[in-house]
N, C-alpha and C. Protein backbone atom coordinates (compact mmCIF):
# COMPACT_ATOMS: atom_id res chain seq x y z
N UNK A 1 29.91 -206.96 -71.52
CA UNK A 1 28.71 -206.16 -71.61
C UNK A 1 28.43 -205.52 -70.25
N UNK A 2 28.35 -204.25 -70.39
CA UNK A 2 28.03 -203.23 -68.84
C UNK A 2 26.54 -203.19 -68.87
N UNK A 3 26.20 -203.17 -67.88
CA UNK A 3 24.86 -203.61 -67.41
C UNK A 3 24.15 -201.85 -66.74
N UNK A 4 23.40 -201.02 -67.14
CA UNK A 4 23.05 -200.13 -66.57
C UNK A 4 22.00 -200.34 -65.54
N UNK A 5 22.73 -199.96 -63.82
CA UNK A 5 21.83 -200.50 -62.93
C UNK A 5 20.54 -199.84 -63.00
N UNK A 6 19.82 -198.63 -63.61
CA UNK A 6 18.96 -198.50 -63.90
C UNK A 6 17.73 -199.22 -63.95
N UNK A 7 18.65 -200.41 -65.31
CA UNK A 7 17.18 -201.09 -65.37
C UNK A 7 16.86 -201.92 -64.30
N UNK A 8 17.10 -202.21 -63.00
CA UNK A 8 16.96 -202.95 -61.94
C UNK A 8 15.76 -201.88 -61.34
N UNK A 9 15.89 -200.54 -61.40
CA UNK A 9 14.88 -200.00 -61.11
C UNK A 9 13.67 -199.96 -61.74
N UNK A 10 13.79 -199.83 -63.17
CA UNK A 10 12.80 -200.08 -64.00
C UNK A 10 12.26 -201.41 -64.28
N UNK A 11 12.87 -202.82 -64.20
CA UNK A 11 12.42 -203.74 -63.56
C UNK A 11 11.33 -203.81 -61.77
N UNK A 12 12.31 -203.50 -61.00
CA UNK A 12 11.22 -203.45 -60.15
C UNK A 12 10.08 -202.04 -59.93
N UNK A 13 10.12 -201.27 -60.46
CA UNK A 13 8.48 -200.63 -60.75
C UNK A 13 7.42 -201.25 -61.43
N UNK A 14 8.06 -202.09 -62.50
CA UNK A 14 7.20 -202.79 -63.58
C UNK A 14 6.67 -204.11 -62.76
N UNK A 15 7.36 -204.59 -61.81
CA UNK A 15 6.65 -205.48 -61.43
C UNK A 15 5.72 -205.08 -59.82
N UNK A 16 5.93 -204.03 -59.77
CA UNK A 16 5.73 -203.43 -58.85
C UNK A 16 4.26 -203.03 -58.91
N UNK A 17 4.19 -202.61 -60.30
CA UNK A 17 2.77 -202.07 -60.82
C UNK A 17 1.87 -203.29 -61.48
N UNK A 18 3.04 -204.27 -62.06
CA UNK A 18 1.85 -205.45 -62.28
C UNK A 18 1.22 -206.25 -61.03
N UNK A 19 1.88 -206.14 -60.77
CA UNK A 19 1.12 -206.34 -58.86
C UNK A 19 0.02 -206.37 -58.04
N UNK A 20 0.02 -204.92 -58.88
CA UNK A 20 -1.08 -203.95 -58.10
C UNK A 20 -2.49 -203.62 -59.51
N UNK A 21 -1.97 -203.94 -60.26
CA UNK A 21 -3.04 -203.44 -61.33
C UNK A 21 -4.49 -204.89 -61.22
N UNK A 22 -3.69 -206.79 -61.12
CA UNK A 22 -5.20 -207.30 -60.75
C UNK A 22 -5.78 -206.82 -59.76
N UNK A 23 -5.19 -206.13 -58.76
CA UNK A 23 -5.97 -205.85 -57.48
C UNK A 23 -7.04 -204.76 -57.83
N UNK A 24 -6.70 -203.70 -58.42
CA UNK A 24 -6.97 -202.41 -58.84
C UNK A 24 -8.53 -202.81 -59.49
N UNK A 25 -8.00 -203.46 -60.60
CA UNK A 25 -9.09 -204.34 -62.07
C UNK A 25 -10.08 -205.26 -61.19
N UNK A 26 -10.15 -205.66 -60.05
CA UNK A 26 -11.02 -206.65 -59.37
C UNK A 26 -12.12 -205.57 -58.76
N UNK A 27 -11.10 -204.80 -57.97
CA UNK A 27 -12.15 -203.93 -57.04
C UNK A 27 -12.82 -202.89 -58.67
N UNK A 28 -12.80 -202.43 -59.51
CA UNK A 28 -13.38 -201.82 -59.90
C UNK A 28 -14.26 -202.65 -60.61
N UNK A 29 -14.31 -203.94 -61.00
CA UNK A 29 -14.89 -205.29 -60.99
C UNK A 29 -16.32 -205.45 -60.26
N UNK A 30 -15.59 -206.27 -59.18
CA UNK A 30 -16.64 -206.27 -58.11
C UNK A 30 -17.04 -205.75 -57.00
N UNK A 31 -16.60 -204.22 -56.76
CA UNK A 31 -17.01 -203.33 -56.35
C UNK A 31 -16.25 -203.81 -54.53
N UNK A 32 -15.88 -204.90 -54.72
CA UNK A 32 -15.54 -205.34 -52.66
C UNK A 32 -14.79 -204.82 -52.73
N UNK A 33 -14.75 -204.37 -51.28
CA UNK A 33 -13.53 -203.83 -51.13
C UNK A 33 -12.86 -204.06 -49.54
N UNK A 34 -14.19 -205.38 -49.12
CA UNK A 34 -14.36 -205.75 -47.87
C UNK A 34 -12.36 -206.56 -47.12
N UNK A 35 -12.20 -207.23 -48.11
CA UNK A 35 -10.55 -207.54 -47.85
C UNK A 35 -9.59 -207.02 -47.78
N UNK A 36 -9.85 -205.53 -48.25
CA UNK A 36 -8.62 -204.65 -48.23
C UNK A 36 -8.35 -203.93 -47.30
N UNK A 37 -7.06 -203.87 -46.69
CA UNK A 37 -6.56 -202.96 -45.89
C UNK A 37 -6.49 -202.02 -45.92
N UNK A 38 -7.66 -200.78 -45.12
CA UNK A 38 -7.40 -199.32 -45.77
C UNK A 38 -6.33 -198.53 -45.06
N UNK A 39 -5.76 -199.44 -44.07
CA UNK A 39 -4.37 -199.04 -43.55
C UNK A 39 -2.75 -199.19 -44.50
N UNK A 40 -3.21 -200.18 -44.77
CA UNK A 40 -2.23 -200.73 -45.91
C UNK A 40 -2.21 -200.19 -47.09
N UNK A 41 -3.51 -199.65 -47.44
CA UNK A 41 -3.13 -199.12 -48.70
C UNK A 41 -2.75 -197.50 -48.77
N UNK A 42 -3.52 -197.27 -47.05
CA UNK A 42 -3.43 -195.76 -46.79
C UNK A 42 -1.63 -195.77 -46.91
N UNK A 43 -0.76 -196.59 -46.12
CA UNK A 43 0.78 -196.49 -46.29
C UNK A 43 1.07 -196.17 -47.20
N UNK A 44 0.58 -197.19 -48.30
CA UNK A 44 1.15 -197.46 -49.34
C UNK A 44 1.32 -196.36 -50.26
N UNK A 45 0.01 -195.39 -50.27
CA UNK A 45 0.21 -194.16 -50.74
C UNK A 45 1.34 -193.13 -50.48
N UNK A 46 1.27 -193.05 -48.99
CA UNK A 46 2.38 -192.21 -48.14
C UNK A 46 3.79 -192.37 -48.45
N UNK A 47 4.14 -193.87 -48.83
CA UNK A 47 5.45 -194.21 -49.23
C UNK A 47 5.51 -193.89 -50.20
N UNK A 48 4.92 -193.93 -51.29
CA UNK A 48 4.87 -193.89 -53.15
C UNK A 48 5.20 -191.92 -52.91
N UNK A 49 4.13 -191.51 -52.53
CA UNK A 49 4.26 -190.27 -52.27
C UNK A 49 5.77 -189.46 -52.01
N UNK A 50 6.37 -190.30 -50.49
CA UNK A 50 7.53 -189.89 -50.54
C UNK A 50 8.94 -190.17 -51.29
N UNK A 51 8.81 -191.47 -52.13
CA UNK A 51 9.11 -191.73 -52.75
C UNK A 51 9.55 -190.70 -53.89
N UNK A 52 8.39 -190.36 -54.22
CA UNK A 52 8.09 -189.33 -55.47
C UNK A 52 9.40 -188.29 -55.22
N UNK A 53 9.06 -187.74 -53.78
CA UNK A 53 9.56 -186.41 -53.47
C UNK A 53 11.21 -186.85 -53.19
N UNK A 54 11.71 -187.82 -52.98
CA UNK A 54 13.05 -188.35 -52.88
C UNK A 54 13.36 -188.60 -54.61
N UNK A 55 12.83 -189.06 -55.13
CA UNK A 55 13.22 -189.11 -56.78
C UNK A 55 13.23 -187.84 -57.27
N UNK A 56 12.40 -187.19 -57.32
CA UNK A 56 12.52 -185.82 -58.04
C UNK A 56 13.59 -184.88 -57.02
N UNK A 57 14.28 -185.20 -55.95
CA UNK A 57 15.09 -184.70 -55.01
C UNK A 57 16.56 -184.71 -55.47
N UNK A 58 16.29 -186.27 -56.00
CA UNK A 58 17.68 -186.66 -56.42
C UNK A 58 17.58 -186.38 -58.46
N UNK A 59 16.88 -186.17 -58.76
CA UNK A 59 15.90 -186.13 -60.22
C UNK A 59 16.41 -187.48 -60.88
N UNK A 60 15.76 -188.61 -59.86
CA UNK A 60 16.10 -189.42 -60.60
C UNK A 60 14.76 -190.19 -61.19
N UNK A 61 14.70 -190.27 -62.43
CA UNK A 61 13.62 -190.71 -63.38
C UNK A 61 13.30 -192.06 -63.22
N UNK A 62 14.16 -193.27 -62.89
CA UNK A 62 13.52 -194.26 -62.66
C UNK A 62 12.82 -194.41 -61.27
N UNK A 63 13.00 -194.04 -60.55
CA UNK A 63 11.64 -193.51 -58.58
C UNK A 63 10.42 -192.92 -59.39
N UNK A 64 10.99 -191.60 -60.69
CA UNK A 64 9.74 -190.71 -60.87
C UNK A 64 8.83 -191.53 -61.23
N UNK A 65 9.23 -192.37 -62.67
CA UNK A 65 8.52 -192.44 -63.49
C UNK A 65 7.89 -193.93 -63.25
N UNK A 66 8.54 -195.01 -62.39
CA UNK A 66 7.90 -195.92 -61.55
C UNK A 66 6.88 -195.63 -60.81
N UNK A 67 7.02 -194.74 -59.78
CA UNK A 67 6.12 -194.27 -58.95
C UNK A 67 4.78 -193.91 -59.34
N UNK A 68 5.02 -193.03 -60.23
CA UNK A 68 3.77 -192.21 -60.96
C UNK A 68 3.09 -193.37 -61.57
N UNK A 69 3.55 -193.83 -62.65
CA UNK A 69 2.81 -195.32 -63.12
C UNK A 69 2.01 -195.92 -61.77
N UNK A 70 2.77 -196.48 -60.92
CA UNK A 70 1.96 -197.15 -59.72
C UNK A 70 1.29 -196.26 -59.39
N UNK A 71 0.93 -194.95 -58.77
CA UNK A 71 0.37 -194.34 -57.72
C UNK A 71 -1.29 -194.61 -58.64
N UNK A 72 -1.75 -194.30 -59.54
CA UNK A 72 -2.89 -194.18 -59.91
C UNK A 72 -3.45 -195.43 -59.77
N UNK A 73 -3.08 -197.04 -59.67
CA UNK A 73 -3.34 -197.89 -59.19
C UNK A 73 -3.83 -198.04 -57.56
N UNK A 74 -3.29 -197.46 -57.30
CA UNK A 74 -3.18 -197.67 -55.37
C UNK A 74 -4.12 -196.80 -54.88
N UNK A 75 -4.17 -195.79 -55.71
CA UNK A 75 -5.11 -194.51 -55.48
C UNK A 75 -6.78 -194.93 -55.74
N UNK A 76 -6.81 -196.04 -56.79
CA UNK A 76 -8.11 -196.73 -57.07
C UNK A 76 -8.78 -197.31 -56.31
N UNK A 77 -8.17 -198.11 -55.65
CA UNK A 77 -8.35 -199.14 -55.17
C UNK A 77 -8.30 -198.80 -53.38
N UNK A 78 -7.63 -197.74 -52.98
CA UNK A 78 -7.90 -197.01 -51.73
C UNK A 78 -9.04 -195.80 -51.89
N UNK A 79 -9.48 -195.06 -53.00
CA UNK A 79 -10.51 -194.39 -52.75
C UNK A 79 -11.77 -195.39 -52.99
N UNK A 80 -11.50 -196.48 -53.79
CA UNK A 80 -12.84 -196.89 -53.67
C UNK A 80 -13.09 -197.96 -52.45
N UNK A 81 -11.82 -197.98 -51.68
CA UNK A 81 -12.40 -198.87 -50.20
C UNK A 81 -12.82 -197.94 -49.28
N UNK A 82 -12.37 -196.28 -49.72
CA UNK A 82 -13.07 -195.35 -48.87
C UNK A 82 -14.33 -194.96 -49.16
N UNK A 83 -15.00 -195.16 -50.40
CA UNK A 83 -16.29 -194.68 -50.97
C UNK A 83 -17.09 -196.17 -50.02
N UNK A 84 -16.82 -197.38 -50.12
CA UNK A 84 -17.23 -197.75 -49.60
C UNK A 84 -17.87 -197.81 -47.93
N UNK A 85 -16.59 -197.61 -47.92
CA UNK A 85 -16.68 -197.22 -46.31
C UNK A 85 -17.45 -196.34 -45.90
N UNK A 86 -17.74 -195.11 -46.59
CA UNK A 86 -18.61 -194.04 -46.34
C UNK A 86 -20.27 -194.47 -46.54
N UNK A 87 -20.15 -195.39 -48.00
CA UNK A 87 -21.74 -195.71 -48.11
C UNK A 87 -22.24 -197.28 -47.19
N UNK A 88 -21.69 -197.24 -46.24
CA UNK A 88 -21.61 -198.43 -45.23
C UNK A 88 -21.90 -199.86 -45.95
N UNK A 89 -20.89 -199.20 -47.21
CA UNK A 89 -21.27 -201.00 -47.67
C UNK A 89 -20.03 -202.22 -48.04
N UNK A 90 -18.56 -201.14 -47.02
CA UNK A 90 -17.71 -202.13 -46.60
C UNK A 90 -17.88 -202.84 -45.46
């Protein structure tokens, strides 16, 4: 049986994004956002981002379609440690 390395990619997005989704589900929860790194998550965007632009470079669908799944997670959970931050109630 041949093994398409693919799904090693589609394996790690999937766990990649389950990861990130309790984090995501807490802060929109309980609104803290006092523990989070807005450096860390600021990266985290930047990489996913370039990510993106290296998958669709190479058009490869498992970067795209991993990525995209995650980014709207990371994106949650970093704008709302920035909303916080703004209403001084990180």
């Amino acid at each position: 049986m041949i093994i398409d390395e693919q799904i090693f990619g589609y394996i790690a997005g999937a766990l990649t994004m389950i990861n990130n989704v309790p984090q995501a589900i807490k802060v929109l929860r309980t609104r803290n956002t006092r523990p989070i790194s807005l450096t860390s998550y600021s990266l985290c965007i930047v990489c996913i981002i370039l990510w993106l632009i290296y998958g669709f470079g190479l058009g490869d669908m498992v970067i795209i379609v991993t990525n995209l799944v995650i980014l709207p997670f990371i994106m949650i959970i970093l704008f709302k440690k920035i909303y916080n931050l703004k209403k001084g109630i990180d």
